[in-house]
Protein backbone atom coordinates (compact mmCIF):
# COMPACT_ATOMS: atom_id res chain seq x y z
CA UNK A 1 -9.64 28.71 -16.61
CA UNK A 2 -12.13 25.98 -14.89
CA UNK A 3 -10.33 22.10 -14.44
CA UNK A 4 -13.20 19.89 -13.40
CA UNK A 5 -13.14 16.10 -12.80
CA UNK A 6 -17.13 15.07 -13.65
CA UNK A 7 -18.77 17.76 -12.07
CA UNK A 8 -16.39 18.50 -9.29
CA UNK A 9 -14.74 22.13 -9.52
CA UNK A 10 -11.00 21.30 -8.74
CA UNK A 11 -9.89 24.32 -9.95
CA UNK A 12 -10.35 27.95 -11.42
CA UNK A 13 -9.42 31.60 -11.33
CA UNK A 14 -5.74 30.84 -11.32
CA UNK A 15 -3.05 34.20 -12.42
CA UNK A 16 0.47 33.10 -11.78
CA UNK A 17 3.45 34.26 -13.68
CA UNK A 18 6.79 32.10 -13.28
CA UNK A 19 10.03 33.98 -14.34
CA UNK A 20 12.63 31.75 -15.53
CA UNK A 21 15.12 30.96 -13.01
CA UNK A 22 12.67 30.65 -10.22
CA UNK A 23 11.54 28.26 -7.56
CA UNK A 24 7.65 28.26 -7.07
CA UNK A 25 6.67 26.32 -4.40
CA UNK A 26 2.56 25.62 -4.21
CA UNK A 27 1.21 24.77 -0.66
CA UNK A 28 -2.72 23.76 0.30
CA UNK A 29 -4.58 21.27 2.00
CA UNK A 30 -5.37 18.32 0.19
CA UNK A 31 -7.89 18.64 -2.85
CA UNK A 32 -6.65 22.02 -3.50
CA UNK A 33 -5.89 21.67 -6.45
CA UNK A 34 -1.99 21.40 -6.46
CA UNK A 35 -1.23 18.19 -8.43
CA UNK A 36 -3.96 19.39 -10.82
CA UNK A 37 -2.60 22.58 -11.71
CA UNK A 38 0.85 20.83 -12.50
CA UNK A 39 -0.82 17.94 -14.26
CA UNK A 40 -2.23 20.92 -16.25
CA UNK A 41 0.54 22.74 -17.29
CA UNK A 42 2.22 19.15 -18.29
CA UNK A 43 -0.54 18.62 -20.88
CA UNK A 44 -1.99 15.62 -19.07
CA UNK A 45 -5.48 17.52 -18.30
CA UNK A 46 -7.30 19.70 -20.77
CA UNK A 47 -9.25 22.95 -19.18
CA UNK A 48 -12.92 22.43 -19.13
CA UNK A 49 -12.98 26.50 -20.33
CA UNK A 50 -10.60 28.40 -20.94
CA UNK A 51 -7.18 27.76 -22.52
CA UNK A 52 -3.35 27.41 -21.35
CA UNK A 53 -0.44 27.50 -23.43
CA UNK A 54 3.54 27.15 -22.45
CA UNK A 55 6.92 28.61 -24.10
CA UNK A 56 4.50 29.79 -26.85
CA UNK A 57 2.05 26.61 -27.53
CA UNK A 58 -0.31 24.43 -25.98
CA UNK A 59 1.45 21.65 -23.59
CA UNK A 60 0.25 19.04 -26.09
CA UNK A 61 2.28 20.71 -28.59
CA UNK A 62 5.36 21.52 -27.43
CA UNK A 63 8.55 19.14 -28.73
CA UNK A 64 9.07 15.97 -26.31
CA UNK A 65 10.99 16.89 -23.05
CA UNK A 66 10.47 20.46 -23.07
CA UNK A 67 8.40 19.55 -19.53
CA UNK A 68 9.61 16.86 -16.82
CA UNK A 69 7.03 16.17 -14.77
CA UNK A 70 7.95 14.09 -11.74
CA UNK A 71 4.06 12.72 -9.97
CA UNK A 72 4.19 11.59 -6.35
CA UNK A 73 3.59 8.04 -7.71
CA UNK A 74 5.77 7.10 -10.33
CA UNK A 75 3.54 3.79 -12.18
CA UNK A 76 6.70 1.51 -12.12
CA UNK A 77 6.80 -2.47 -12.85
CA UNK A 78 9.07 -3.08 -9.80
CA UNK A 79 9.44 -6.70 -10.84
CA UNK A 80 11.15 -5.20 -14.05
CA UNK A 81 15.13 -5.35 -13.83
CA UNK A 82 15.83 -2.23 -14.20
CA UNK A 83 18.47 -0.24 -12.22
CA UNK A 84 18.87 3.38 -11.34
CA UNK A 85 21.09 4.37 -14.19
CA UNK A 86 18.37 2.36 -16.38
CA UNK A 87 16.04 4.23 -15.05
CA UNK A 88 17.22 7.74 -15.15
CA UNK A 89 18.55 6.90 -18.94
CA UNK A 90 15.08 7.09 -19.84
CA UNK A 91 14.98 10.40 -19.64
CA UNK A 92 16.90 10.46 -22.66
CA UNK A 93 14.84 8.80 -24.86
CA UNK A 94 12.71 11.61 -25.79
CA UNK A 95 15.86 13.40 -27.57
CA UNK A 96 16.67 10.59 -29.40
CA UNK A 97 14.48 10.16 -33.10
CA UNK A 98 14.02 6.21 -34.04
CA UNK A 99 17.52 6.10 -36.43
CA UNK A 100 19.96 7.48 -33.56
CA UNK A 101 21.42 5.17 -30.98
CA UNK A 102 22.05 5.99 -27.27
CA UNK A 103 25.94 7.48 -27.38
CA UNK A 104 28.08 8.93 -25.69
CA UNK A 105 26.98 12.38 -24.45
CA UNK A 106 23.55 10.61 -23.72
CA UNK A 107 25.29 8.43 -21.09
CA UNK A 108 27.30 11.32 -20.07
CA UNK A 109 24.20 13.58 -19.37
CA UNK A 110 23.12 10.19 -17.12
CA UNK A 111 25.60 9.59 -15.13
CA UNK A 112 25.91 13.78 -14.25
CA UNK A 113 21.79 14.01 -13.62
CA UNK A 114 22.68 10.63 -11.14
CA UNK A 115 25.79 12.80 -9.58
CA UNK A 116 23.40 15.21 -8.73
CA UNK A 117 20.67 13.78 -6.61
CA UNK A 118 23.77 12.16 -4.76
CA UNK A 119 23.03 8.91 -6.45
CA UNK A 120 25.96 7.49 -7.88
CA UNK A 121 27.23 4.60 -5.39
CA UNK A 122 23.90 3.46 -6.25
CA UNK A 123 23.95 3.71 -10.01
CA UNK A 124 24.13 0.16 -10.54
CA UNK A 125 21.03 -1.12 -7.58
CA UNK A 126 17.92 -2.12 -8.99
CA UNK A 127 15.29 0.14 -8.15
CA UNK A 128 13.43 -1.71 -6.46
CA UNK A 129 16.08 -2.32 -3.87
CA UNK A 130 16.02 1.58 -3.01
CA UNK A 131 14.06 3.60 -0.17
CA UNK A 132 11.50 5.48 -1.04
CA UNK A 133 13.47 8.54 -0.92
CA UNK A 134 15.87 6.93 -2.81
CA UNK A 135 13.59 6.13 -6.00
CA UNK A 136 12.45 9.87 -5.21
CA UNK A 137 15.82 10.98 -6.20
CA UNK A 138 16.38 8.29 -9.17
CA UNK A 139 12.90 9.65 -10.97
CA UNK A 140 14.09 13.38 -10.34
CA UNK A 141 17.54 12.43 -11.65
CA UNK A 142 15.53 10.76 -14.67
CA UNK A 143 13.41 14.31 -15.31
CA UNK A 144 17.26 16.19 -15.07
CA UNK A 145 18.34 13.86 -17.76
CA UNK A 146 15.70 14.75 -20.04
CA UNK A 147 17.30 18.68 -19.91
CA UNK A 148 13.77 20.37 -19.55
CA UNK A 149 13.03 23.69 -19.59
CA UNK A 150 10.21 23.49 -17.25
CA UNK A 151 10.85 21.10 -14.46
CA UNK A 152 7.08 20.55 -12.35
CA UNK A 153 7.87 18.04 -8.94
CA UNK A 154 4.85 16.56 -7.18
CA UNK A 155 5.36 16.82 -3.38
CA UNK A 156 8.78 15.50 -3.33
CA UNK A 157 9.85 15.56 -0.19
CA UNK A 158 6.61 13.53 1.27
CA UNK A 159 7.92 10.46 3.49
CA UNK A 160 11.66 11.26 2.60
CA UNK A 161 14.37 11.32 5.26
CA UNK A 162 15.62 14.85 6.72
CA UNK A 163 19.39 14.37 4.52
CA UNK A 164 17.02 12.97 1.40
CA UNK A 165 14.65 16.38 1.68
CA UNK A 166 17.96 18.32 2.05
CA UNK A 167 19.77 16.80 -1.03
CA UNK A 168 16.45 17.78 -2.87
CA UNK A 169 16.71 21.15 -1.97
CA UNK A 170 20.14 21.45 -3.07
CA UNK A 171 19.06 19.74 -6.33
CA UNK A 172 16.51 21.91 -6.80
CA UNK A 173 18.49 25.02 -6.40
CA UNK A 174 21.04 24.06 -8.37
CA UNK A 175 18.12 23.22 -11.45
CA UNK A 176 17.22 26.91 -10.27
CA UNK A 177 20.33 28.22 -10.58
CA UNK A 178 20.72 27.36 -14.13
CA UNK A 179 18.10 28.90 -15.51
CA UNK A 180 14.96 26.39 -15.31
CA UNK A 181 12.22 27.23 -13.57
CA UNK A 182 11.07 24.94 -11.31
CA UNK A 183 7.15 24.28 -9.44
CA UNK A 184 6.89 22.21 -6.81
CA UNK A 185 3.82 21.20 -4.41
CA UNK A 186 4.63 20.57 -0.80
CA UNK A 187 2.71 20.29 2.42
CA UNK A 188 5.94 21.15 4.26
CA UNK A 189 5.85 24.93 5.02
CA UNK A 190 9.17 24.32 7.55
CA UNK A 191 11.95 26.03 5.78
CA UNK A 192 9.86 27.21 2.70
CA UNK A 193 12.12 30.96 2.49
CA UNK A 194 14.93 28.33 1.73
CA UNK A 195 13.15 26.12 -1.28
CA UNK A 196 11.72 28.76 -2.87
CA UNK A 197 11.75 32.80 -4.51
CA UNK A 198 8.11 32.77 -4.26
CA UNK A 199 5.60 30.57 -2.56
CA UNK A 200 1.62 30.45 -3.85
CA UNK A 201 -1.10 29.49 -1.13
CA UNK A 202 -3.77 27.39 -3.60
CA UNK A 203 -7.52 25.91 -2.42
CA UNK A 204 -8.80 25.41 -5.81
CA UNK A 205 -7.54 29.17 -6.43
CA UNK A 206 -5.23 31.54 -5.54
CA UNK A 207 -5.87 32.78 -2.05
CA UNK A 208 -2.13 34.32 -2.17
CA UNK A 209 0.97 34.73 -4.14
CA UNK A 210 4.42 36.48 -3.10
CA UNK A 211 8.27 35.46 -1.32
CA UNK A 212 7.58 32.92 1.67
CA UNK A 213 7.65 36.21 4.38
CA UNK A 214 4.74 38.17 2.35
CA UNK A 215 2.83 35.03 2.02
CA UNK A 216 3.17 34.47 5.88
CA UNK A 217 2.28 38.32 6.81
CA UNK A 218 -1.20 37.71 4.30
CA UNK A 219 -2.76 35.46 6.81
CA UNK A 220 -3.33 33.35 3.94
CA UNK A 221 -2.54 29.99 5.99
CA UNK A 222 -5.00 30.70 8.25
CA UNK A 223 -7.54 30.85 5.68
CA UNK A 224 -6.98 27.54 3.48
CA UNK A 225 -10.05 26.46 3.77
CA UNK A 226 -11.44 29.35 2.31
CA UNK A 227 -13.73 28.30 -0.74
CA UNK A 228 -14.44 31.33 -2.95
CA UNK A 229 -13.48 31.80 -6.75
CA UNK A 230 -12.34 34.03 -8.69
CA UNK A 231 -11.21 34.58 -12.51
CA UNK A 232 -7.81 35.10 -13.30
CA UNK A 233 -5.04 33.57 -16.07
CA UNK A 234 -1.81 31.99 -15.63
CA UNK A 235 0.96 32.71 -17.89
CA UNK A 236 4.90 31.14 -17.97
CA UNK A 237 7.13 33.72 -19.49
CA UNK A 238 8.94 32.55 -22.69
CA UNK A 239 12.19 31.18 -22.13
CA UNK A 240 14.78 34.06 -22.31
CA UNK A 241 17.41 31.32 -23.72
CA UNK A 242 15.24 32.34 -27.41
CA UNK A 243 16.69 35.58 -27.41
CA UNK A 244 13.72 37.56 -26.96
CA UNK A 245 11.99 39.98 -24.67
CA UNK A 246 10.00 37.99 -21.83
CA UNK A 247 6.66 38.07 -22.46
CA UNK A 248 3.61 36.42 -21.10
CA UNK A 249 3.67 32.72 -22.64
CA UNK A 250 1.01 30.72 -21.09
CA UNK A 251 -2.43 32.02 -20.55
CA UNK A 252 -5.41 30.18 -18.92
């Protein structure tokens, strides 16, 4: 797989499998390639060669809100009125077809995905009034509400209080824990054994890929800046919740 912008290279030669049920956490300097690999597997960029396909299909393809994808910027009208449970109720909208209303278990499914990033003596605060590691929280709560099945967070933590990065964690375990895989880019490599199962060292490829303590013993950090390439794939197994063996389900 090659992902260029223009002429520039920013990635190729990835392999990566993610199991479901798994934290992956992606660390690299900046320009490595991290938010381009997610934006990838979201659908949002097309491989220059090669191809990539998730749960079975190509990104593109796959039903609405099978992928939350959470950016470091969120493009936001903060003049808009809008408050947090407005906000994260928009994560809904991609279950509901044009003739059904928003109901009951919609606003149910809200208010729990606003319970969860600790949000919810804040529910009713327009977003604009929040911290920046408070809207953090409010778009992640959004991406919960959508019920993904592949949940891809954009440095996070970046500029976000220690109790804010903590209440992340715990979010993202708990996303872990049932079942959805989760990727995440950080710069942060304090703590890493406790965010994630496995932790991938990226500079426009894969210079190493294991648990946090066989990623540390590779010497990998020490060569970041490292700017060789090699060919690989990436897959994402299929999602065991179809009742089928796991298999390799997106290839690059």
């Amino acid at each position: 797989m090659r992902v260029s912008y223009d002429a520039f290279c920013a990635l190729e030669g990835i392999d990566l499998c993610i199991q479901h049920g798994e934290a992956l956490g992606i660390v690299g300097p900046n320009g490595s390639g991290k938010s381009t690999l997610l934006k990838t597997i979201a659908g949002l960029l097309r491989p220059e060669r090669g191809t990539i396909c998730v749960f079975g299909t190509e990104p593109r393809r796959l039903p609405r809100g099978t992928i939350a994808y959470v950016p470091q910027v969120e493009a936001v009208d903060w003049g808009f009125p809008a408050t947090v449970s407005d906000v994260v109720a928009m994560g809904r909208f991609s279950h509901l077809p044009w003739w059904r209303r928003f109901g009951a278990t919609d606003r149910a499914l809200v208010e729990e995905a606003i319970d969860a990033v600790g949000m919810t003596p804040m529910a009713g605060r327009h977003i604009a009034e929040l911290s920046g590691g408070q809207q953090q929280r409010a778009f992640i709560a959004r991406a919960l509400a959508q019920q993904p099945r592949l949940l891809l967070l954009d440095e996070p933590t970046t500029g976000v209080d220690a109790a804010t990065e903590e209440a992340l964690r715990l979010v993202v375990r708990g996303v872990v824990g049932r079942g959805t895989p989760v990727l995440m880019t950080t710069h942060d490599l304090e703590r890493v054994d406790e965010w994630f199962d496995r932790l991938m060292v990226l500079d426009r490829r894969t210079l190493a890929l294991g648990t946090p303590d066989e990623v540390a013993a590779s010497g990998a950090y020490s060569a970041i800046r490292e700017h060789t390439h090699t060919h690989g794939h990436l897959r994402v197994d299929h999602d065991p919740h179809e009742g089928h063996e796991a298999h390799p389900e997106v290839r690059v």
